[in-house]
C-alpha atoms as a PDB file:
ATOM      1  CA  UNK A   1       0.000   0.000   0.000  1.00  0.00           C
ATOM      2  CA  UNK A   2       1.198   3.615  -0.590  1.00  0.00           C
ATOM      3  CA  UNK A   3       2.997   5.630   1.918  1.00  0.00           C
ATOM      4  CA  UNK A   4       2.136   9.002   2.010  1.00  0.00           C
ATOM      5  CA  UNK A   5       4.158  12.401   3.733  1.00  0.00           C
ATOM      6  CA  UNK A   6       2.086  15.057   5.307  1.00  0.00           C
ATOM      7  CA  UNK A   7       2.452  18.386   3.317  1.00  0.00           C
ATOM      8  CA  UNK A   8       0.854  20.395   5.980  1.00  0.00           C
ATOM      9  CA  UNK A   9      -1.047  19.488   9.530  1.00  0.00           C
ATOM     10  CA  UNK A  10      -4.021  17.347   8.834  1.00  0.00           C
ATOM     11  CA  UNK A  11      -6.570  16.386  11.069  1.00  0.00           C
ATOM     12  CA  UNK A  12      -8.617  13.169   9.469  1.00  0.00           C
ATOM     13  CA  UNK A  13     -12.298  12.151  10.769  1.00  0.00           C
ATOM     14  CA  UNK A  14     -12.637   8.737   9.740  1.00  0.00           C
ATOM     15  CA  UNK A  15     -11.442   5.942   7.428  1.00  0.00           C
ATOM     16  CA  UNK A  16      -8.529   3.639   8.004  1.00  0.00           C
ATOM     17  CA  UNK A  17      -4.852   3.770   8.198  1.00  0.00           C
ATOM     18  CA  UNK A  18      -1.590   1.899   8.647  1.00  0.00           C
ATOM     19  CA  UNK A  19       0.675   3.725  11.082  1.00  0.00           C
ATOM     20  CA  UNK A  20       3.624   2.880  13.302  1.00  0.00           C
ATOM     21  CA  UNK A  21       3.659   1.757  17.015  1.00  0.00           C
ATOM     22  CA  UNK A  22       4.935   5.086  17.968  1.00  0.00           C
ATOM     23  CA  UNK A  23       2.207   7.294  15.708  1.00  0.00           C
ATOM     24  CA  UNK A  24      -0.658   4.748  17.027  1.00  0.00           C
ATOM     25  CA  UNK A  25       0.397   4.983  20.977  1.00  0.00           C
ATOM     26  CA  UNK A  26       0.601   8.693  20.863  1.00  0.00           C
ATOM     27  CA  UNK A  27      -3.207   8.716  19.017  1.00  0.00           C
ATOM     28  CA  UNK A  28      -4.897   5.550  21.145  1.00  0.00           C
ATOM     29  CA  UNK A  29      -7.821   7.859  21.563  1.00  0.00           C
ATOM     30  CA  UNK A  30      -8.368   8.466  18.814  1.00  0.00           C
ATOM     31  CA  UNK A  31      -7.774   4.864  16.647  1.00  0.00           C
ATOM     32  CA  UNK A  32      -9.451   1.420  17.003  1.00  0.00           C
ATOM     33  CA  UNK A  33      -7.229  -0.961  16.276  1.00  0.00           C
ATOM     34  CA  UNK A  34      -8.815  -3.447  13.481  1.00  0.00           C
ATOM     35  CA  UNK A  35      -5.293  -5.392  13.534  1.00  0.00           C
ATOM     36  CA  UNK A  36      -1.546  -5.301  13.936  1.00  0.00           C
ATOM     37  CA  UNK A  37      -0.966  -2.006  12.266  1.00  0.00           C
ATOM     38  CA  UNK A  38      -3.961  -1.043  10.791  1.00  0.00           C
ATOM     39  CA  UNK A  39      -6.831   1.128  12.795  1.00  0.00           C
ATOM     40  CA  UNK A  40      -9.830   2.610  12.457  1.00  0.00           C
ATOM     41  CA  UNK A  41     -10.319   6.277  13.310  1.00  0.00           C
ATOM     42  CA  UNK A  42     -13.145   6.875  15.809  1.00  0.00           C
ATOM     43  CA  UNK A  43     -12.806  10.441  16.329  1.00  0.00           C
ATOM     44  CA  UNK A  44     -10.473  13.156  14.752  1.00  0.00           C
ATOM     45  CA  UNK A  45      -7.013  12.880  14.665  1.00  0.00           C
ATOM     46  CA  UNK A  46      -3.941  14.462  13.428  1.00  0.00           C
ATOM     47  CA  UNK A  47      -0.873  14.649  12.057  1.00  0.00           C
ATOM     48  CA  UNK A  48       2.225  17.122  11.479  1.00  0.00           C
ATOM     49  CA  UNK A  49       4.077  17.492   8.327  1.00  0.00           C
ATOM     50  CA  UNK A  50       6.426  15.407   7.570  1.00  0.00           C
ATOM     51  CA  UNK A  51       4.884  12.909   8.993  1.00  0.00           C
ATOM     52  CA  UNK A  52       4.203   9.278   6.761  1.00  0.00           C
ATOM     53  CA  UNK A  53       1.263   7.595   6.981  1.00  0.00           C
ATOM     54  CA  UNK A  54      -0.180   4.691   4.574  1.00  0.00           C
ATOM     55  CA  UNK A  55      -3.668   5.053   3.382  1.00  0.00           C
ATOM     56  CA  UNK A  56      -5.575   1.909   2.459  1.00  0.00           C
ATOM     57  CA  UNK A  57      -6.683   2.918  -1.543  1.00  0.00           C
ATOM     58  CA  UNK A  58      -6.394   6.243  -2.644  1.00  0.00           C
ATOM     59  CA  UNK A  59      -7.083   9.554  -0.470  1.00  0.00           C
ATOM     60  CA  UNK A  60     -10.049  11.403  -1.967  1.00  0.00           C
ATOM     61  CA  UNK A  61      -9.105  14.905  -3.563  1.00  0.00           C
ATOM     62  CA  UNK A  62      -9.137  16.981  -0.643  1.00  0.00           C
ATOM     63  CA  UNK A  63      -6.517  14.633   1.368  1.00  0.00           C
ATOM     64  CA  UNK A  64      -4.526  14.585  -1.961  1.00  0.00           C
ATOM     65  CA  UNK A  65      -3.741  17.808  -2.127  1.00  0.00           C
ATOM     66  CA  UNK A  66      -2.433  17.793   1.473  1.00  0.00           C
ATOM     67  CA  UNK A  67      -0.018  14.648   1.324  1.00  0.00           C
ATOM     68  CA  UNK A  68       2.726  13.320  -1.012  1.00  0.00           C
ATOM     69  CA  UNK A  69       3.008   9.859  -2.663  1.00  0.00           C
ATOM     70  CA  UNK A  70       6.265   8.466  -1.224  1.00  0.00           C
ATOM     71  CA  UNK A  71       8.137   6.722  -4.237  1.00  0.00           C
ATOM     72  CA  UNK A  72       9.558   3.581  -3.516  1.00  0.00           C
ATOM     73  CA  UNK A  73      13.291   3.001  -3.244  1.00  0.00           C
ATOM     74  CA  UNK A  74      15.419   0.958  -5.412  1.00  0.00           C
ATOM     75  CA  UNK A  75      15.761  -2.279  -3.337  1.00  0.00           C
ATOM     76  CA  UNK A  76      13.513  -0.376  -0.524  1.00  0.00           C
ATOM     77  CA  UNK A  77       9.956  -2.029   0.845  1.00  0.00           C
ATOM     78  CA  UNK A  78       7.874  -2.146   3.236  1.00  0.00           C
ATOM     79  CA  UNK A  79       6.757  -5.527   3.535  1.00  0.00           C
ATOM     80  CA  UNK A  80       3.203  -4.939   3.129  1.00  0.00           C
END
């Protein structure tokens, strides 16, 4: 799945998305987890550019123009 990097603060109100230990423990509020990585947002959360975050499918145009497609590396993955 796509990575994305936050081109200026966001604050999302619902969907799903695949963040890090350290981005989900900071948010627990916020996120249900649905499992190992992957959560649900229950209420609003945010994030700070620079951050990267991985959005199940594509982000709808408003999120789009707010985030950057991270291109993969040469030898690089994720192991999604």
């Amino acid at each position: 799945m796509p990575k994305y990097t936050v081109d200026q603060n966001i604050t999302l109100f619902g969907g799903e998305l695949i963040l890090t230990a350290a981005q989900a423990s900071a948010r627990a509020h916020c996120l249900q987890e649905l499992k190992k990585g992957r959560y649900e947002i229950i209420s609003p959360v945010q994030f700070k550019k620079g951050e990267v975050i991985v959005i199940p499918g594509e982000p709808d145009k408003a999120l789009a123009q707010k985030v950057t497609k991270v291109e993969k590396d040469a030898g690089g993955g994720n192991g999604e």
